[in-house]
Protein backbone atom coordinates (compact mmCIF):
# COMPACT_ATOMS: atom_id res chain seq x y z
CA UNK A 1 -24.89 87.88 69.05
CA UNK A 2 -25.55 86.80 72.56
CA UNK A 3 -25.86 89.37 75.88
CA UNK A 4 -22.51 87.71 76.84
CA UNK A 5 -20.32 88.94 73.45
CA UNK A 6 -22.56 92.45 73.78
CA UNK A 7 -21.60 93.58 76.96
CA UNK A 8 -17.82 93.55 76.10
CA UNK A 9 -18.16 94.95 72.61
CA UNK A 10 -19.94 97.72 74.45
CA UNK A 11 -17.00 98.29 76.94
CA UNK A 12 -14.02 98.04 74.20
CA UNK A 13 -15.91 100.29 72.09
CA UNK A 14 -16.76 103.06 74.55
CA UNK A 15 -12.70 102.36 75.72
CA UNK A 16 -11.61 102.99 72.31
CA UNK A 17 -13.33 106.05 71.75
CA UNK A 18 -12.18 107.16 74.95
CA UNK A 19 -8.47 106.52 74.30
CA UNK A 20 -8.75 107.97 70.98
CA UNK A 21 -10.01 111.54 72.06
CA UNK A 22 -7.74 111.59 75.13
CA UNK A 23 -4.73 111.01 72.40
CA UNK A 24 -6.34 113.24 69.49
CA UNK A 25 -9.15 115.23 70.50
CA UNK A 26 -12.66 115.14 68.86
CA UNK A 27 -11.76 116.50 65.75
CA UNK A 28 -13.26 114.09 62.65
CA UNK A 29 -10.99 112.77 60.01
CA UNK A 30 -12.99 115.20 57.80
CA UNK A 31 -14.13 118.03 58.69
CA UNK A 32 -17.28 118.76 56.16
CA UNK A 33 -19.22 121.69 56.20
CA UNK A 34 -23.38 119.81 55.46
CA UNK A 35 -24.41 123.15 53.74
CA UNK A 36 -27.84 120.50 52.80
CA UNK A 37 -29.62 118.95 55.17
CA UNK A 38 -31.78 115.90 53.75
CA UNK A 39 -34.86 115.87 52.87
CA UNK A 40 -37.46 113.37 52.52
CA UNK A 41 -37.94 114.23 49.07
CA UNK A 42 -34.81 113.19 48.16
CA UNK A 43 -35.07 109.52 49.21
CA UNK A 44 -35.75 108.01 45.44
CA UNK A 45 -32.19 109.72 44.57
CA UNK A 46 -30.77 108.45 47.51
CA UNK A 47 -32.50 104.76 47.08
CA UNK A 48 -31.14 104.71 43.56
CA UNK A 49 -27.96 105.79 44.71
CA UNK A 50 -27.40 102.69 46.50
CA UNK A 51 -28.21 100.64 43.46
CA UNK A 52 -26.00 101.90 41.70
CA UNK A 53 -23.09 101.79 44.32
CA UNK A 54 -24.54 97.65 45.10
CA UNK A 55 -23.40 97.04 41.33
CA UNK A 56 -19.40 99.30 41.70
CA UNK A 57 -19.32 96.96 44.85
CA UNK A 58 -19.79 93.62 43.01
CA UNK A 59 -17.87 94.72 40.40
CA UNK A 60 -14.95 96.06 42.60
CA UNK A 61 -15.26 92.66 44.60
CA UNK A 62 -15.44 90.38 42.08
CA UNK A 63 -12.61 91.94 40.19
CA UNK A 64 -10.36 92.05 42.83
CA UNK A 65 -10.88 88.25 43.56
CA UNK A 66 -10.02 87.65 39.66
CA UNK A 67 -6.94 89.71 39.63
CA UNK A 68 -6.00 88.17 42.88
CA UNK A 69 -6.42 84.86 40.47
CA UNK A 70 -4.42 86.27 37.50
CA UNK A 71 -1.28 86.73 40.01
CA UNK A 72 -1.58 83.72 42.62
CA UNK A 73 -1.18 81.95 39.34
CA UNK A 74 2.77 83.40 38.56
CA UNK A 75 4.46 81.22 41.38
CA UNK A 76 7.63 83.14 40.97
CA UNK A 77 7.93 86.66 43.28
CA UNK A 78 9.61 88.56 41.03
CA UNK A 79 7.03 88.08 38.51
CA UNK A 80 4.39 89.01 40.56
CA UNK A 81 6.55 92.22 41.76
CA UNK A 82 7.15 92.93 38.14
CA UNK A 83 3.38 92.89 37.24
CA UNK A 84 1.86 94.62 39.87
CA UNK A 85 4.99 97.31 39.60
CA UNK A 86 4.16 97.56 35.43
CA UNK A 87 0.47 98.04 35.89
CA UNK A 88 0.73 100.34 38.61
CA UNK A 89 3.00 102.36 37.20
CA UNK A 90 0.96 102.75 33.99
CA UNK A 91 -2.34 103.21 36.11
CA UNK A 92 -0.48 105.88 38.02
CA UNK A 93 0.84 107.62 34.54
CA UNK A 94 -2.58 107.38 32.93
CA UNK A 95 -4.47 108.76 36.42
CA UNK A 96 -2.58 110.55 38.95
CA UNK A 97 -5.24 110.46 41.70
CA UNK A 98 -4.40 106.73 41.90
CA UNK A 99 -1.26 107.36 43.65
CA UNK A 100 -1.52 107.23 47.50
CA UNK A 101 -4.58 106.08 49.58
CA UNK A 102 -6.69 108.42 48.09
CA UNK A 103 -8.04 110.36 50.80
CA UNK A 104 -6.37 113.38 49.73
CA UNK A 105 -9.26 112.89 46.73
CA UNK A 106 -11.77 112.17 48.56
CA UNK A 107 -11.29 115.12 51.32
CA UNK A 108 -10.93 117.70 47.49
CA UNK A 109 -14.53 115.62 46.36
CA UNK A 110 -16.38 115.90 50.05
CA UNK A 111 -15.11 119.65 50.49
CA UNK A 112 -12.84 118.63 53.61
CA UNK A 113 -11.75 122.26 55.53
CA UNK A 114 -8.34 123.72 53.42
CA UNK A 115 -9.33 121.90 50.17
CA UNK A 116 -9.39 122.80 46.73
CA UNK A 117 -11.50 122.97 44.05
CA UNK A 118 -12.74 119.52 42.83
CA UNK A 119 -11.50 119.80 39.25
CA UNK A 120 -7.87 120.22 40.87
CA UNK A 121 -8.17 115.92 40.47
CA UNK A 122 -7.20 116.99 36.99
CA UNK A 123 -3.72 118.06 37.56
CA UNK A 124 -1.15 116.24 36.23
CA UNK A 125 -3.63 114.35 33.87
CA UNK A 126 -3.88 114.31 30.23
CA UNK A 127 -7.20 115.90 31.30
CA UNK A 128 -5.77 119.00 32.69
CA UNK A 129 -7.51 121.95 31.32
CA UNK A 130 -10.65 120.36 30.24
CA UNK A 131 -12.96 120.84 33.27
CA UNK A 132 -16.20 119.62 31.07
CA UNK A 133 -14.70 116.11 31.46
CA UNK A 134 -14.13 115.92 35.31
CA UNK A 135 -16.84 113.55 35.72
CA UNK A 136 -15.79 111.20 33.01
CA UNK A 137 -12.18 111.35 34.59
CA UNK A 138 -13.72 110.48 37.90
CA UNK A 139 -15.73 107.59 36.25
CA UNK A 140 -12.54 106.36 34.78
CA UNK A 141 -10.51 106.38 38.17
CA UNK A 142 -13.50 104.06 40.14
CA UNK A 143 -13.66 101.34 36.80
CA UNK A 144 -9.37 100.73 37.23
CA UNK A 145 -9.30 101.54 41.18
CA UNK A 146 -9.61 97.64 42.04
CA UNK A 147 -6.33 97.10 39.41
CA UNK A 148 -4.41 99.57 41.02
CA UNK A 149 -5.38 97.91 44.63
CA UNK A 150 -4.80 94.39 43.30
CA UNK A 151 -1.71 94.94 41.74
CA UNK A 152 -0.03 96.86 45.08
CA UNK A 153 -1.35 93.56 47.28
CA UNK A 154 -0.47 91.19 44.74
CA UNK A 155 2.46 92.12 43.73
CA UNK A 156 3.78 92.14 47.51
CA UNK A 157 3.07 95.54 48.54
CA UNK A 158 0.94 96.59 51.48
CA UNK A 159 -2.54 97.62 51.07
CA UNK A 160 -6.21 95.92 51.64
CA UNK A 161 -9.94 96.86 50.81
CA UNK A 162 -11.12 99.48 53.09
CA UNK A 163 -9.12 103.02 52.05
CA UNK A 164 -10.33 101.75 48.61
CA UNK A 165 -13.79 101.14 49.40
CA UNK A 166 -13.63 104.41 50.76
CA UNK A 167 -12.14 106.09 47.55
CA UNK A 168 -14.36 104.37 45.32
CA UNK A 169 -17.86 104.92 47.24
CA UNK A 170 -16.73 108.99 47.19
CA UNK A 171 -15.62 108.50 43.34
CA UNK A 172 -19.21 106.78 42.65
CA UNK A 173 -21.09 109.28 45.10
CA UNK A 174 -19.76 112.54 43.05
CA UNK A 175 -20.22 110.90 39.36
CA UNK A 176 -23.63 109.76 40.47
CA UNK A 177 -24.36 113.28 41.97
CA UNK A 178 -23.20 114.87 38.52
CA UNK A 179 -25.11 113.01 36.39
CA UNK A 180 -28.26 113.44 38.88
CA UNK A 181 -27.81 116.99 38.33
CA UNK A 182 -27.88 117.60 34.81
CA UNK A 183 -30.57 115.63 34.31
CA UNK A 184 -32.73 116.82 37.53
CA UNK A 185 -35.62 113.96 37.80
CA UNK A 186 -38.22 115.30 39.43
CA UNK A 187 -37.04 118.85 39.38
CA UNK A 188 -34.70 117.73 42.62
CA UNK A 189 -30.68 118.91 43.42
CA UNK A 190 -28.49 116.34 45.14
CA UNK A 191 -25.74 117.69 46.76
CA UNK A 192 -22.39 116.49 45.70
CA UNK A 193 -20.90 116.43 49.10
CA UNK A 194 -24.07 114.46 50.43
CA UNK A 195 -23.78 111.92 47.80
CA UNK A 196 -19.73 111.59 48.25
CA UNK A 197 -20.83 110.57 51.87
CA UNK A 198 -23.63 108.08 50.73
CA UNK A 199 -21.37 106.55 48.29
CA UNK A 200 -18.41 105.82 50.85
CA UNK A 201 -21.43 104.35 53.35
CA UNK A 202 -22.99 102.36 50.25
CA UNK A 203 -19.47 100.39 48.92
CA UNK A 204 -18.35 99.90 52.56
CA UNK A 205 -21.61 98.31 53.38
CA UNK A 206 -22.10 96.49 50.22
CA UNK A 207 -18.23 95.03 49.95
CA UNK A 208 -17.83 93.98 53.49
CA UNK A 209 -21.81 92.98 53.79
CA UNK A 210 -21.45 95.06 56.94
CA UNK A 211 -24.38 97.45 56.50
CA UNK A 212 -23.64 99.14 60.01
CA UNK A 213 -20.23 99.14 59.61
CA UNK A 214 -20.82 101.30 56.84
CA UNK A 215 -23.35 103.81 58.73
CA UNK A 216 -22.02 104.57 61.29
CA UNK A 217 -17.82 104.57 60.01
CA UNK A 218 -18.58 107.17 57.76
CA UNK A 219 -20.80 109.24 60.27
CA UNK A 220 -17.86 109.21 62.69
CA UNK A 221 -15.15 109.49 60.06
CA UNK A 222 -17.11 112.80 58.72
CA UNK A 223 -19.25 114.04 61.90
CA UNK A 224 -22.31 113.58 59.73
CA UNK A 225 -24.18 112.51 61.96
CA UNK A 226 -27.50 114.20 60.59
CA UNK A 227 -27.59 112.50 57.93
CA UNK A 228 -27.51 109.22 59.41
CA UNK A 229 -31.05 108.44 57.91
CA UNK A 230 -30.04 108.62 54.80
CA UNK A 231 -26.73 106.61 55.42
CA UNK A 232 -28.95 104.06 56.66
CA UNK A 233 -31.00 103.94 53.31
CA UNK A 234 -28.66 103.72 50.82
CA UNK A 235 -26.24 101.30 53.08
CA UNK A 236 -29.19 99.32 53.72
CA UNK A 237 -30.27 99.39 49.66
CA UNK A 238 -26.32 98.89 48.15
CA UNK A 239 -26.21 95.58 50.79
CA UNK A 240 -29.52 94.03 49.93
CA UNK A 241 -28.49 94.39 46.19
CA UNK A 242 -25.02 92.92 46.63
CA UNK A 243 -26.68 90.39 48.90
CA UNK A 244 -29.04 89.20 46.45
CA UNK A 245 -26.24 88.03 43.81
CA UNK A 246 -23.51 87.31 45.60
CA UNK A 247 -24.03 86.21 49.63
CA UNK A 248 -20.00 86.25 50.81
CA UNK A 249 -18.58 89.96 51.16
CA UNK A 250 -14.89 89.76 49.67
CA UNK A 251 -13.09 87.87 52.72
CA UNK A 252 -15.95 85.52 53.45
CA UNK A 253 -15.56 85.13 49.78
CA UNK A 254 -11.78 84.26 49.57
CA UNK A 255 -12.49 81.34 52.39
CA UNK A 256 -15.88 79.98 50.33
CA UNK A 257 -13.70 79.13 47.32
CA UNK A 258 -10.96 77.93 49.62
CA UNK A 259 -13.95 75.66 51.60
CA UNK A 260 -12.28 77.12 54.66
CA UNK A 261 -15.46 79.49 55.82
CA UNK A 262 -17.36 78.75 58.94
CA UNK A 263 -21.18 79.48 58.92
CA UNK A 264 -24.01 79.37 60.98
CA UNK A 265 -24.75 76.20 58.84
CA UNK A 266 -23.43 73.49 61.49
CA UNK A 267 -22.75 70.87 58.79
CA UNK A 268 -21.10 73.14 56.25
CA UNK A 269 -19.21 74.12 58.95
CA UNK A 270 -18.42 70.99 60.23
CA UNK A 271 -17.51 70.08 56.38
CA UNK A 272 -15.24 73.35 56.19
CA UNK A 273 -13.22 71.56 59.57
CA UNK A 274 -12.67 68.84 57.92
CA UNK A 275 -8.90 68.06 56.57
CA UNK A 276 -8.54 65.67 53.07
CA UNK A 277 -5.03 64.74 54.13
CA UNK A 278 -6.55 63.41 57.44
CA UNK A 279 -8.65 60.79 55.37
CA UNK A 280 -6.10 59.84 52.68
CA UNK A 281 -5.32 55.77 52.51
CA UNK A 282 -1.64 56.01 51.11
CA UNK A 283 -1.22 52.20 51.98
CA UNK A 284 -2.69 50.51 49.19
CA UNK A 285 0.06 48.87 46.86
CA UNK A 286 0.04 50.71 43.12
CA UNK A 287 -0.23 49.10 40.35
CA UNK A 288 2.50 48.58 37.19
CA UNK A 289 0.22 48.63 34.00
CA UNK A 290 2.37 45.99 32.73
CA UNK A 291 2.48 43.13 35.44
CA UNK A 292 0.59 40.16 34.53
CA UNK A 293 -2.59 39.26 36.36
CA UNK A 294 -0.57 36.43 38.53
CA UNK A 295 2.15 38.95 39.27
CA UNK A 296 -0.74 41.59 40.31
CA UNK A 297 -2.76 38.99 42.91
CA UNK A 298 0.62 38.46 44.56
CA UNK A 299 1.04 41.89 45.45
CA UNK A 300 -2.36 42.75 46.54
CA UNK A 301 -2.69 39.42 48.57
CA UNK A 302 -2.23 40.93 52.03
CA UNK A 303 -4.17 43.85 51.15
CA UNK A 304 -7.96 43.83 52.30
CA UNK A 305 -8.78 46.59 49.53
CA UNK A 306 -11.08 45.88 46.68
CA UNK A 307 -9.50 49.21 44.88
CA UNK A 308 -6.34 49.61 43.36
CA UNK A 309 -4.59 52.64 41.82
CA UNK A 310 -2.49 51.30 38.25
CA UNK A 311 -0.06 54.32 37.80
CA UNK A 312 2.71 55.24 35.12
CA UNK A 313 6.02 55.09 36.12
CA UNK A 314 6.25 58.75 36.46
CA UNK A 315 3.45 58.45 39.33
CA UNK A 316 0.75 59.48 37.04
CA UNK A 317 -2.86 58.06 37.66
CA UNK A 318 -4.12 55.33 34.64
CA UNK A 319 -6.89 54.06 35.74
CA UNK A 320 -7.56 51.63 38.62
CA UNK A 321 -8.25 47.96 39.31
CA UNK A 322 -11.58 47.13 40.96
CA UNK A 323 -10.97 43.34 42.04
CA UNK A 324 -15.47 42.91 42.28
CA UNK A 325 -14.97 43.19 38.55
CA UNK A 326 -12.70 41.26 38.08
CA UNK A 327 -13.63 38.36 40.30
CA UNK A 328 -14.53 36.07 37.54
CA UNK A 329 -11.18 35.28 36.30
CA UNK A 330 -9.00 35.67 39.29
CA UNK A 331 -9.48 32.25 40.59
CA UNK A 332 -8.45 30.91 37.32
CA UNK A 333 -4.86 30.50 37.41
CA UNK A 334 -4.30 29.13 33.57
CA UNK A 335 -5.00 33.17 32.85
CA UNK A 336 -2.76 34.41 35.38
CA UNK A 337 -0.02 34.83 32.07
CA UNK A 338 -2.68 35.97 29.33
CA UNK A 339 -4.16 39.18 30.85
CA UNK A 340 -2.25 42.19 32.14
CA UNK A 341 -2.88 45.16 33.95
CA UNK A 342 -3.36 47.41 31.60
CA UNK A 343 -6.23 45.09 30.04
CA UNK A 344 -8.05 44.97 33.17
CA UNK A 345 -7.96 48.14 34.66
CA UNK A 346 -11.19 50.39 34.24
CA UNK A 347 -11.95 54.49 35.10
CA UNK A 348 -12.29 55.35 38.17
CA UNK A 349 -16.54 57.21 38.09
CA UNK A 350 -14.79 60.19 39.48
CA UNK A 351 -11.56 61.49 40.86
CA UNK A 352 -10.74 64.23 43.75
CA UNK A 353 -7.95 66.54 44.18
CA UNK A 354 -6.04 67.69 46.80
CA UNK A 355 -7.15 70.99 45.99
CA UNK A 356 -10.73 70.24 46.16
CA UNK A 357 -12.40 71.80 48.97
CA UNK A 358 -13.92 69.19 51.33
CA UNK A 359 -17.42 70.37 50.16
CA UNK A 360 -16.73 69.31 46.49
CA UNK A 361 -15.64 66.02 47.95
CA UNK A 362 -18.20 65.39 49.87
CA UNK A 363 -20.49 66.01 46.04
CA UNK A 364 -18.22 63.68 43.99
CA UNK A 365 -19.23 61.25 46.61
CA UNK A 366 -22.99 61.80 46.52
CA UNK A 367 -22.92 62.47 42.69
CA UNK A 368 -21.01 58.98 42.12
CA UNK A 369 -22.46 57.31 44.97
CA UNK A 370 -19.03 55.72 44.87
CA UNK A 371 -17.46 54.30 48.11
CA UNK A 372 -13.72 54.54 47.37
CA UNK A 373 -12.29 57.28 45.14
CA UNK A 374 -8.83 58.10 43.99
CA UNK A 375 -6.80 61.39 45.07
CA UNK A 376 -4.28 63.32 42.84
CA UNK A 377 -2.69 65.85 42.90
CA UNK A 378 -3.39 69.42 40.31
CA UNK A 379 -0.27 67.17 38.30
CA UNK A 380 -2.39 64.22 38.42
CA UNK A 381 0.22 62.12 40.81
CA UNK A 382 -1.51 59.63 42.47
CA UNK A 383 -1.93 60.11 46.12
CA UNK A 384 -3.96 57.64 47.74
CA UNK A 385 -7.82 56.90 48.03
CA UNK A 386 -10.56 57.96 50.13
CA UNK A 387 -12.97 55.84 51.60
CA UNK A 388 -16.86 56.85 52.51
CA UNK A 389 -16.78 55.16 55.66
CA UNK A 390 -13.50 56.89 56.62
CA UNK A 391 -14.86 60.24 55.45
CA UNK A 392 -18.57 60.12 57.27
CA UNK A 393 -16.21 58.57 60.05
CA UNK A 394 -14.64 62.05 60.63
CA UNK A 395 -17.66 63.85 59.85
CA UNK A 396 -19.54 62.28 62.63
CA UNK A 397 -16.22 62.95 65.28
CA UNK A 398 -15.72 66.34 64.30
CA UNK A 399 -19.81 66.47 64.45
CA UNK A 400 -19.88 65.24 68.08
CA UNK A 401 -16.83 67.58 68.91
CA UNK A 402 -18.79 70.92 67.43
CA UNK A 403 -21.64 70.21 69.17
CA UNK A 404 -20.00 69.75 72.44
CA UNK A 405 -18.43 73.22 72.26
């Protein structure tokens, strides 16, 4: 972050704000009554607070990403509508809460101005009546949150990550706060309302790996701001423990798998630029298993290739023909009728995909030390080859063009 990106994030942001209390006033999206200011004493609660909410973030991330996974894979629409409407709609049955964006729970769990009691989550539930279980039904709702998210997105309804963040940091906040309570380490009370607003800080920080993000949203989103030291703790805490196992927050994330996500590593990034279709040779002549070696040397004669791709007649990859191997019988012409194709072809050391990200191409190639390798597609049709000259070739333009800018 240079002086020259600062000084304009300072301007929009003080613009912003203005606009947005001209328009609406100062009031706070919540308006929470901090009956219990922190204390340092509390700070071990608070520290193990954000552990906890570190883990619900990696879990809520990487289970989103996997659902994501389990519905990119139905190609057809109306499946995916189908799915995501079924396991909504039973989420929904099972835990009312779920419906909405869920900050009509979170302002009942933080004790935002005209709300009810907290056990009023209950209503409508199987668990209506039975106050004693109020945490457990919380618990519940913040394990199959990230289904009910992943299921509006994926099956083509509109939602994202940050109301659920938000509902799930509150959800983990207040079960975290319950449980602190009856047990009591230390002979020390954590306010539920405090924790609520820890929690929402914690996930936010921990699932976007934006630590200040996290802070200071929540501080303006509540008016908390005297408890910003404590926001700071357990933000700081939930993203160091997320950061330790997993280092992309869940967008940076989608792009890693894709190999589409710019770093401050120049050559990954310069990698990640890269296009495979850019470096494809889809001029070599393919190969009939069946054609005699004579019939074979005819039809790679103009060719300046020592590779060859011998396909089915469906398009489907064999094997290929690597001419170094098999330059001890090719100037024979008595054998140009005794050996065919299919004899003389070998297995390629490795093959990529066009759904390979350029970084796993760029490890066959090291792996294999190989300097030609054959592309298919996820059918394995044949597609071309790619060369290691033609590959480091782009690497070194792209290279010279990223370090220019």
């Amino acid at each position: 972050l240079t002086m020259s990106a600062l000084v304009p994030l300072l301007i929009s942001c003080a613009t912003a704000a203005c606009v947005t209390y001209f328009l609406s006033g100062g009031t706070t999206m919540f308006q929470v009554a901090l009956n219990d200011p922190f204390v340092v004493s509390r700070v071990p609660g608070t520290i193990l607070l954000g552990l906890v909410c570190g883990i619900s973030s990696l879990y809520f991330t990487r289970t989103m990403i996997a659902f994501e996974g389990v519905f990119a894979s139905c190609k057809h629409f109306m499946v995916r509508y189908a799915l995501g409407a079924s396991v909504l709609a039973l989420l929904i049955f099972l835990f009312p809460p779920l419906y909405g964006e869920g900050y009509n729970v979170v302002g009942i769990l933080i004790g935002n101005a005209g709300s009810p009691e907290p056990t009023s989550v209950l209503n409508n539930s199987f668990f209506y009546g039975h106050d004693n279980y109020l945490l457990l039904f919380i618990a519940l709702i913040a394990l199959v949150k990230v289904f009910a998210s992943t299921a509006t997105t994926g099956g083509g309804g509109c939602g994202g990550t940050f109301a659920p963040s938000i509902f799930l940091g509150c959800l983990t906040g207040y079960v975290f706060a319950g449980v602190w309570n009856r047990i009591q380490p230390f002979g020390l009370m954590m306010p539920s309302t405090n924790a609520c607003l820890y929690g929402m800080a914690a996930v936010m920080s921990a699932v976007f790996h934006a630590p200040l993000t996290g802070v200071f949203l929540i501080a303006e989103l509540t008016g908390s701001y005297q408890l910003l030291v404590p926001l700071m703790i357990v933000s700081a805490v939930s993203y160091i423990t997320v950061r330790s196992i997993e280092p992309h927050s869940i967008y940076a994330m989608r792009l890693a798998r894709q190999g589409h996500l710019l770093s401050h590593h120049k050559d990954q990034s310069v990698i990640a630029l890269m296009n495979l279709n850019d470096v494809i040779d889809k001029t070599r002549p393919v190969l009939n298993p069946e054609m005699t070696l004579g019939h074979m040397l005819q039809v790679v004669a103009n060719s300046k290739r020592l590779h060859f791709a011998v396909c089915a007649p469906d398009g489907t990859l064999l094997g290929q023909i690597n001419l170094n191997n098999i330059r001890h019988i090719i100037f024979r012409s008595e054998l140009y009728q005794q050996f065919t194709v299919r004899a003389l072809m070998s297995t390629p050391s490795a093959v990529l995909r066009t759904d390979d990200g350029m970084l796993a191409i760029m490890d066959k190639f090291q792996i294999d030390d190989a300097g030609t390798l054959p592309v298919v597609d996820p059918e394995n049709h044949f597609v071309g080859y790619v060369s290691r000259a033609k590959l480091y070739s782009d690497y070194r333009e792209i290279m010279k063009d990223f370090s220019e800018d």
